[in-house]
Protein backbone atom coordinates (compact mmCIF):
# COMPACT_ATOMS: atom_id res chain seq x y z
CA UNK A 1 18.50 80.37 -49.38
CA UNK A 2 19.02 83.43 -51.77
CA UNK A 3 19.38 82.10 -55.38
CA UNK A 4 21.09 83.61 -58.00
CA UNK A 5 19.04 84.94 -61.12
CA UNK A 6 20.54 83.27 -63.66
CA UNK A 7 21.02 79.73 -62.00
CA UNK A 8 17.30 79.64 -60.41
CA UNK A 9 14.94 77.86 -62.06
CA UNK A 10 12.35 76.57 -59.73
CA UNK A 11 9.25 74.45 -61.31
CA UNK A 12 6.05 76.44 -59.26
CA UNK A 13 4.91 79.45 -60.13
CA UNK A 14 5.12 80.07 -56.45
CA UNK A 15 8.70 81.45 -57.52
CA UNK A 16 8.47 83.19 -60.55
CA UNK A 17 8.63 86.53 -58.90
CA UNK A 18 12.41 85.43 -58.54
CA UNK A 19 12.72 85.27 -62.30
CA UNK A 20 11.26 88.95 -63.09
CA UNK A 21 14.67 90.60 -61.89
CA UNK A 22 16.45 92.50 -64.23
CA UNK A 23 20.34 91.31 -64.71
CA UNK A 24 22.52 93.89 -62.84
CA UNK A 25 20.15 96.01 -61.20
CA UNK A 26 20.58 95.99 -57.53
CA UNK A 27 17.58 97.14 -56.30
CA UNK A 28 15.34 95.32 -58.76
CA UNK A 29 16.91 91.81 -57.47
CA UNK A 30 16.75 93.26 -53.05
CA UNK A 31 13.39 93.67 -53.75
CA UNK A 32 12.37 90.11 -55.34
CA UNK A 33 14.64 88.18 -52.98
CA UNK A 34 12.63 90.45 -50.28
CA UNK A 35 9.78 88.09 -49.56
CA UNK A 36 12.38 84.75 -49.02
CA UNK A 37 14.32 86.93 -46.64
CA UNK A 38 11.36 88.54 -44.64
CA UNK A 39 10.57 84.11 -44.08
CA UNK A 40 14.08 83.97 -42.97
CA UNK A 41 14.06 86.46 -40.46
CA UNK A 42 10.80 87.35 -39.78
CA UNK A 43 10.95 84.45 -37.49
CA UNK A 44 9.26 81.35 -34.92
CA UNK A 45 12.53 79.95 -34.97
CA UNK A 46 15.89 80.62 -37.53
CA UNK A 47 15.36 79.81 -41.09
CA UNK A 48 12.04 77.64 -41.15
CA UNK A 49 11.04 78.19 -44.83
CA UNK A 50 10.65 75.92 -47.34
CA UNK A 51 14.09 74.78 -48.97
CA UNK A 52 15.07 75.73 -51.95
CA UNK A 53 14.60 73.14 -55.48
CA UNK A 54 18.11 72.77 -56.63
CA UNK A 55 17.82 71.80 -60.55
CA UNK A 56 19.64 68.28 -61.65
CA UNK A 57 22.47 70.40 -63.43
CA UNK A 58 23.27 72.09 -60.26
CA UNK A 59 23.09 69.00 -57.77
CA UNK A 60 24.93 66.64 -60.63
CA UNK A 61 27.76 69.77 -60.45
CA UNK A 62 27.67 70.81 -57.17
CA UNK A 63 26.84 74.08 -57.45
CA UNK A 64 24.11 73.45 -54.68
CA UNK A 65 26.74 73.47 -52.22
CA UNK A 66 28.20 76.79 -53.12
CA UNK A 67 24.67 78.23 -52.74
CA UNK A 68 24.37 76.53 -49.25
CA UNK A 69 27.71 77.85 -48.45
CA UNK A 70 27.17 81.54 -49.34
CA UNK A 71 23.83 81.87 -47.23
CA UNK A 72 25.52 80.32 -44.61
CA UNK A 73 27.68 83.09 -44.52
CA UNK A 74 25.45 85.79 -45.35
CA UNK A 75 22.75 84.46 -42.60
CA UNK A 76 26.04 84.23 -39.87
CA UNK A 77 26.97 87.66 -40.76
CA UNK A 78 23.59 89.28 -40.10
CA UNK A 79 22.24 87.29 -37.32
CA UNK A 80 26.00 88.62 -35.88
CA UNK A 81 24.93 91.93 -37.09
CA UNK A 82 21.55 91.93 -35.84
CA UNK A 83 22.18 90.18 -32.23
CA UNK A 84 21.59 92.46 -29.82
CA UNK A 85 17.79 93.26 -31.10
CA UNK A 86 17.29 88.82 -31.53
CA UNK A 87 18.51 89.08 -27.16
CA UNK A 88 15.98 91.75 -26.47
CA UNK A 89 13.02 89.64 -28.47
CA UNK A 90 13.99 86.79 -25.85
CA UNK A 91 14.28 88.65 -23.04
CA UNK A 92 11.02 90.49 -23.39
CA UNK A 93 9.61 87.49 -24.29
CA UNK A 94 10.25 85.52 -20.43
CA UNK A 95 9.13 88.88 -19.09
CA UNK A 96 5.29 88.67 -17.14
CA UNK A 97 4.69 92.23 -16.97
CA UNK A 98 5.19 94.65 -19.61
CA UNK A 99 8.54 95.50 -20.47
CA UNK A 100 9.64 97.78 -23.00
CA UNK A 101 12.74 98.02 -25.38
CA UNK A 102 14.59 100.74 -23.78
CA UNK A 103 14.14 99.53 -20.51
CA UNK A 104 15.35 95.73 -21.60
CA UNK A 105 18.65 97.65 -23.15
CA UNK A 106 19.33 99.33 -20.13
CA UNK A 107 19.09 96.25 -17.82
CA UNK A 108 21.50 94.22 -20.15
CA UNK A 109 23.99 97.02 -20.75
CA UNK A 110 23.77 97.62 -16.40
CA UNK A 111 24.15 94.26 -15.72
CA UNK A 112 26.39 92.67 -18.46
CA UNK A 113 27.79 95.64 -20.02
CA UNK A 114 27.99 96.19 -24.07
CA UNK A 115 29.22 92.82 -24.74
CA UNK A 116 26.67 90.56 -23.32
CA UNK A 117 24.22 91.96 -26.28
CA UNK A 118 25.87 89.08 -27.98
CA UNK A 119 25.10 86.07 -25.84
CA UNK A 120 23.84 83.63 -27.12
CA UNK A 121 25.10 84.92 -30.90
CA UNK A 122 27.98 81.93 -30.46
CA UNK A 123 25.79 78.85 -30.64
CA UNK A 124 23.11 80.42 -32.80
CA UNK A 125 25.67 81.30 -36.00
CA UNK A 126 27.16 77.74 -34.53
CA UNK A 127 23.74 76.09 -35.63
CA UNK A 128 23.44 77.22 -39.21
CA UNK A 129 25.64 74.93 -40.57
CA UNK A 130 23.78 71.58 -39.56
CA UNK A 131 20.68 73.05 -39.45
CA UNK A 132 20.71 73.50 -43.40
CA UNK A 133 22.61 70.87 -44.26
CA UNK A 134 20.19 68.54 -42.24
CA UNK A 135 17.52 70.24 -43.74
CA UNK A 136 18.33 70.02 -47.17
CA UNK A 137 19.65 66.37 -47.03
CA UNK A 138 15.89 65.64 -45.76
CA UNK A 139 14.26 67.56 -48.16
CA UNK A 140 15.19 65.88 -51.14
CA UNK A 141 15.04 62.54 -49.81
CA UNK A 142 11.50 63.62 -48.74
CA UNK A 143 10.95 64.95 -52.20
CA UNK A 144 11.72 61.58 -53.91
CA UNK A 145 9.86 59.66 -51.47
CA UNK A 146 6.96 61.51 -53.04
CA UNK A 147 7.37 61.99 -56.42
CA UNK A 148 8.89 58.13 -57.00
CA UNK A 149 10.22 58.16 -60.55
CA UNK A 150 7.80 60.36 -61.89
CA UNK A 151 9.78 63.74 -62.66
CA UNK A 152 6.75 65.94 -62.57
CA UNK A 153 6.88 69.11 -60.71
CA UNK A 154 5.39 69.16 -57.38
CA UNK A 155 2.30 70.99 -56.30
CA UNK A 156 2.09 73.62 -53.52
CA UNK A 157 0.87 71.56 -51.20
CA UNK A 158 3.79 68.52 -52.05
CA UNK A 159 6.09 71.19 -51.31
CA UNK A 160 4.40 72.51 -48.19
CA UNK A 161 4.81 68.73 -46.84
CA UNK A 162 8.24 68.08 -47.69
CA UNK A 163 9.54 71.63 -46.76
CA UNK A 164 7.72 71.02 -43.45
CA UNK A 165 8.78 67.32 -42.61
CA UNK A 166 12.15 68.23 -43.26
CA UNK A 167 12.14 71.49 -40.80
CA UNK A 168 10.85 68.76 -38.61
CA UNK A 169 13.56 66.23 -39.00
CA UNK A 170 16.79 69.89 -39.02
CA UNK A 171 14.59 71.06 -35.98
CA UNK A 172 14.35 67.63 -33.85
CA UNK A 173 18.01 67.43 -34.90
CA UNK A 174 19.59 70.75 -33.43
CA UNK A 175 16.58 71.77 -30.93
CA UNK A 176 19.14 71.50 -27.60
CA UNK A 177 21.42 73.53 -29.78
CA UNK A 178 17.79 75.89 -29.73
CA UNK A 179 17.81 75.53 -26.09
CA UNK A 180 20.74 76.55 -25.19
CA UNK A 181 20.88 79.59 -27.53
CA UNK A 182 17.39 80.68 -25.30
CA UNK A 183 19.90 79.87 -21.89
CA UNK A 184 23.01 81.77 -23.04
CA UNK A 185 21.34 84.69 -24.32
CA UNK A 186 19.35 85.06 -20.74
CA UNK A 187 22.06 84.32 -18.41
CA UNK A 188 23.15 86.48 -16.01
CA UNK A 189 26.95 87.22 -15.67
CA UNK A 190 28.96 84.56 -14.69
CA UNK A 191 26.45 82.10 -14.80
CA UNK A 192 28.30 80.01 -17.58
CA UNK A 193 31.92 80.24 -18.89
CA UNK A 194 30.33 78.97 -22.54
CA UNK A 195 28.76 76.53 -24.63
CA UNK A 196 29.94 73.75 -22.89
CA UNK A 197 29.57 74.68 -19.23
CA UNK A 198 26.37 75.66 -19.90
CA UNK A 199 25.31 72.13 -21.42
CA UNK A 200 27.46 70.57 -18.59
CA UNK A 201 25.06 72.39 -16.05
CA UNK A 202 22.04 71.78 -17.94
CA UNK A 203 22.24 68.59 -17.84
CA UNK A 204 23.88 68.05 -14.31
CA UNK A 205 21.04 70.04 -12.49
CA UNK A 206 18.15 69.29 -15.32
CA UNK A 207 18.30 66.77 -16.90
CA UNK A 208 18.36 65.58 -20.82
CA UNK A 209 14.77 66.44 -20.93
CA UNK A 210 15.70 69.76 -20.60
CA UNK A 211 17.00 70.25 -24.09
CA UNK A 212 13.70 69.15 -25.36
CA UNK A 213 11.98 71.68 -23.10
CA UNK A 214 9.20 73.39 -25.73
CA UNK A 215 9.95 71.21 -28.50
CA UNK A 216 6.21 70.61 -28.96
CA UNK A 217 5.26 74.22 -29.86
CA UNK A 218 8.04 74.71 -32.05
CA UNK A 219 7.10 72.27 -34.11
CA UNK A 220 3.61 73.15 -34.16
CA UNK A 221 4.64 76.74 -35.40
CA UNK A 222 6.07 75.01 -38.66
CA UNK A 223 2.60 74.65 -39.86
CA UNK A 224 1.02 78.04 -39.87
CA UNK A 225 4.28 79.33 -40.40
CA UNK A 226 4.99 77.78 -43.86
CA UNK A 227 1.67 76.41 -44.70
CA UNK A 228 -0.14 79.99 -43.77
CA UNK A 229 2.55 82.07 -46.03
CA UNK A 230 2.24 79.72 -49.02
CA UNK A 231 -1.78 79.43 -49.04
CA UNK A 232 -2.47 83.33 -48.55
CA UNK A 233 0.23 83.99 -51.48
CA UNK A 234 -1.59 81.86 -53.56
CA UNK A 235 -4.59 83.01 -52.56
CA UNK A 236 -3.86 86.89 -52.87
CA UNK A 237 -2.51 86.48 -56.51
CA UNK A 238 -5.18 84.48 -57.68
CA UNK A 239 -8.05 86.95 -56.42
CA UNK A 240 -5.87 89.79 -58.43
CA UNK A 241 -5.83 87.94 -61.74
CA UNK A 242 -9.50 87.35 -61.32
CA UNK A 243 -10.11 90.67 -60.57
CA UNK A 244 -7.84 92.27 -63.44
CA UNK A 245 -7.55 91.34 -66.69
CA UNK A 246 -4.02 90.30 -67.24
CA UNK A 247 -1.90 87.28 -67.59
CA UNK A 248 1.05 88.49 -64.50
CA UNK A 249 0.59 90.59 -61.69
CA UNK A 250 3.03 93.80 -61.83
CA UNK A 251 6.16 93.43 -59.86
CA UNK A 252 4.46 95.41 -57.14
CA UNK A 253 1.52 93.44 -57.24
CA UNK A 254 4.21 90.04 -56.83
CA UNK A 255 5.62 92.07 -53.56
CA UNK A 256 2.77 93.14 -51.91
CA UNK A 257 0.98 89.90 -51.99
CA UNK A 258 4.90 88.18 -50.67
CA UNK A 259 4.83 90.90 -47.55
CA UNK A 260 1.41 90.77 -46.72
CA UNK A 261 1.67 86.15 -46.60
CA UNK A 262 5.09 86.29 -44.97
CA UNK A 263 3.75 88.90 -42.48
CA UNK A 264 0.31 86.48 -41.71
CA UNK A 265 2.00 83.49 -41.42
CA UNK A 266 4.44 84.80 -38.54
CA UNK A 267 2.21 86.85 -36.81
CA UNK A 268 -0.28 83.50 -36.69
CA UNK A 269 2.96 81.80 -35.62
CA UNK A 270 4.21 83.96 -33.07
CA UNK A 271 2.62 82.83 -29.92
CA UNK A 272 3.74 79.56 -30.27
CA UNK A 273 7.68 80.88 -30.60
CA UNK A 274 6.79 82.69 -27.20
CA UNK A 275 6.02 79.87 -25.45
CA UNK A 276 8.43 77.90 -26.45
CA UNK A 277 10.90 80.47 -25.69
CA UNK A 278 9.17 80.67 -21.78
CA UNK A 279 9.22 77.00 -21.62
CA UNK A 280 13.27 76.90 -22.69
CA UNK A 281 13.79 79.22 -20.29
CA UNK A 282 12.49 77.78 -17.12
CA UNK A 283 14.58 76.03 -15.02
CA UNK A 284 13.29 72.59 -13.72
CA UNK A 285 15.48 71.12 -11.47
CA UNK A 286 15.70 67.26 -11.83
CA UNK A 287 15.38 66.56 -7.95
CA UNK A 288 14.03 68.78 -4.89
CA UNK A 289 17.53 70.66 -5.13
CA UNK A 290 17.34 74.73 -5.35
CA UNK A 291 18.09 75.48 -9.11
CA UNK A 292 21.62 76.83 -9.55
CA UNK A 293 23.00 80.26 -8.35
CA UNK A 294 22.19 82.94 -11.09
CA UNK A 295 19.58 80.71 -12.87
CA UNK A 296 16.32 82.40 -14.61
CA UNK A 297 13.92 82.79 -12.13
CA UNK A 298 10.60 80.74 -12.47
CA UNK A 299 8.28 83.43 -11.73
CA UNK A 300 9.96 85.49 -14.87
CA UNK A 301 8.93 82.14 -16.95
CA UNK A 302 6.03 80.97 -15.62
CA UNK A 303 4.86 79.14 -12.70
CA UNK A 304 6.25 76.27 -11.98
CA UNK A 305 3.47 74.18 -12.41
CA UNK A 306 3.11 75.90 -15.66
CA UNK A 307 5.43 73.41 -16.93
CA UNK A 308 3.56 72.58 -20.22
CA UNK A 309 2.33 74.26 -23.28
CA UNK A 310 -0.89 74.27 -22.50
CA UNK A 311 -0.13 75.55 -19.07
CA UNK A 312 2.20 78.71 -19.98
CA UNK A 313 -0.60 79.48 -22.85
CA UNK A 314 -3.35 78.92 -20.35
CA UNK A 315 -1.49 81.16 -17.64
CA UNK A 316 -0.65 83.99 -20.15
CA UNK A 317 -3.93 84.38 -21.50
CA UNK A 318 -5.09 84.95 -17.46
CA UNK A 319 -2.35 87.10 -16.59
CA UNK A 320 -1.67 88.96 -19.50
CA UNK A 321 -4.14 88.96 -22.22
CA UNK A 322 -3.92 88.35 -25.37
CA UNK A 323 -1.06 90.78 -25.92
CA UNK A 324 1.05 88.94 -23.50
CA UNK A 325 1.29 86.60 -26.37
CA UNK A 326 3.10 88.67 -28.31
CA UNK A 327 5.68 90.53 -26.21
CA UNK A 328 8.71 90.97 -28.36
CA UNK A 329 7.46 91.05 -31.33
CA UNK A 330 8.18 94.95 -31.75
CA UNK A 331 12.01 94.03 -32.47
CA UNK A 332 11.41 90.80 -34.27
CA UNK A 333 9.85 93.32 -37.22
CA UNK A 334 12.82 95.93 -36.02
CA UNK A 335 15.22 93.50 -37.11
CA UNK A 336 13.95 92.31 -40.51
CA UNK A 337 15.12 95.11 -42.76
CA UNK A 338 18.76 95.62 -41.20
CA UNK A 339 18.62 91.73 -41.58
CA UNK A 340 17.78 91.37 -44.67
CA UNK A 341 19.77 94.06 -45.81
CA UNK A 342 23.14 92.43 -44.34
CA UNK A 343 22.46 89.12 -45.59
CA UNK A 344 21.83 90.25 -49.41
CA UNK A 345 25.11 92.10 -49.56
CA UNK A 346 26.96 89.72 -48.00
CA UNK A 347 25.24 87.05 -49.76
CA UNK A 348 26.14 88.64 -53.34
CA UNK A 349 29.72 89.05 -52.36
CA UNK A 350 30.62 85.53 -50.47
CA UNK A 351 28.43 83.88 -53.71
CA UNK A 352 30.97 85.74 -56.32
CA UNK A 353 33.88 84.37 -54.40
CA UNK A 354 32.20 80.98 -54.56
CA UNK A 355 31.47 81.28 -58.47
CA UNK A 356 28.01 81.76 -58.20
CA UNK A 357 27.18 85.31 -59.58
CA UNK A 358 23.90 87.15 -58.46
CA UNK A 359 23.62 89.17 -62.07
């Protein structure tokens, strides 16, 4: 969650490029909050980076809530803004043979017309709200599981476990709200009415497991995914200083290393989101009954006794390579800097109205 300069004051020096912005200067402060948002949205899933440290002034006065509140915003605004490319990632992602972009966008607008670039947009803005709130709640409880009553500042790696237990506990939490996102944004016309109809006939012709379909990757991703980004940071900075005799790297220096870990870490962690995605999409009937009318087609999601992790990964790597597992990925990096972009200025402005001031 985006932070404003004055008010953050994080204890790891994993942060401190947050604290080099210069009061008032726009482009100084989009380009340090640069590296949180490319973790954001440069994604395996929706907003699986390590939660913010909220200082005891803010959580004794609330202010935490405000900050939760304008990112919450910002991040429904430009996931709104940035829908259409997040429905091509998941469609190209099902697809077996190779697909590309333009050809994806003609298919939707032919079969659904303009509007059905935003299915699936409903539940996934829908999920923000819990999803932090769940997250942060576990976080901190996490936090002072570990610490006890000392009030020492936690390591990298403390951090790294607590950030990722409590994506665990928001992701175990909301994951059918996950599954049907993947369902709404691939239906076909018709197919469901909305949210509820479509959980209605998920679970009529499915089955609760169902909603769990590919939970097992997804939470695999949350290690490389934070634990990848925060080591090669680290790592990167450390080799500079070494290297160069000075006591900070230049702002530049602070960026570059922030791109190149947040880059890794999802790249690493791609594969995983695909297969989860192919393993939400499948449709597994619960008996011997034909799948409903307009459902996604097995063969575009994998055999059906490809009905496992190991079996899509297995079955892509003999059908498609090694790039198979990373089809979409051309408009997950598309979308980052309209993304980003969307969610700082909306941030700034939903924060002011909130009392929390960027500069």
């Amino acid at each position: 969650m985006l932070r404003s300069n004055n008010q953050y004051q994080t204890p790891n020096e994993y942060y401190n490029i947050q604290q080099m912005a210069v009061a008032g200067d726009v482009l100084e402060d989009f380009i340090v909050i640069f590296r949180e948002m490319m973790n954001r949205y440069l994604d395996i899933g929706e907003d699986m980076n390590v939660p913010d440290d909220f200082t005891p002034t803010e959580l004794q006065s609330g202010m935490w809530w405000r900050h939760l509140a304008a990112g919450g915003v910002a991040g429904a605004v430009s996931r709104t803004c940035t829908a259409p490319l997040d429905r091509i990632k998941v469609f190209l992602q099902v697809q077996t043979q190779k697909t590309g972009i333009s050809d994806s966008l003609r298919y939707m607008l032919r079969e659904g017309g303009l509007r059905s670039m935003w299915r699936g947009n409903g539940i996934n803005v829908l999920k923000i709200a819990p999803e932090s709130a769940l997250k942060f709640a576990a976080y901190e409880k996490i936090k002072r599981l570990i610490r006890g009553d000392d009030k020492r500042q936690m390591t990298i790696g403390e951090r790294f476990i607590a950030g990722a237990a409590a994506g665990g506990i928001s992701q175990t939490v909301i994951y059918p709200m996950e599954v049907l996102k993947t369902r709404l944004a691939l239906r076909k016309t018709g197919q469901y009415t909305g949210i509820v109809d479509a959980a209605k006939k998920i679970y009529v012709h499915e089955g609760v497991r169902s909603f769990y379909r590919g939970y097992i990757p997804n939470m695999l991703g949350i290690i490389p995914y934070a634990g990848i980004d925060l080591a090669v940071y680290e790592t990167l900075k450390k080799k500079y200083l070494s290297s160069h005799n000075t006591e900070q790297p230049s702002f530049l220096v602070l960026l570059a290393c922030g791109s190149a870990s947040s880059t890794l870490g999802q790249v690493c962690s791609y594969p995983l989101a695909l297969v989860r995605t192919r393993l939400q999409a499948q449709v597994v009937a619960k008996s011997k009954q034909s799948p409903p009318m307009g459902a996604i087609p097995l063969k575009q999601a994998g055999a059906a006794n490809d009905d496992n992790m190991m079996g899509v990964f297995r079955k892509i790597l003999r059908t498609e390579g090694i790039c198979g597992l990373y089809r979409g990925i051309t408009p997950n990096f598309i979308k980052v800097l309209p993304a980003v972009s969307i969610s700082y200025v909306v941030y700034e402005y939903s924060s002011r109205c909130l009392g929390v001031n960027m500069t």
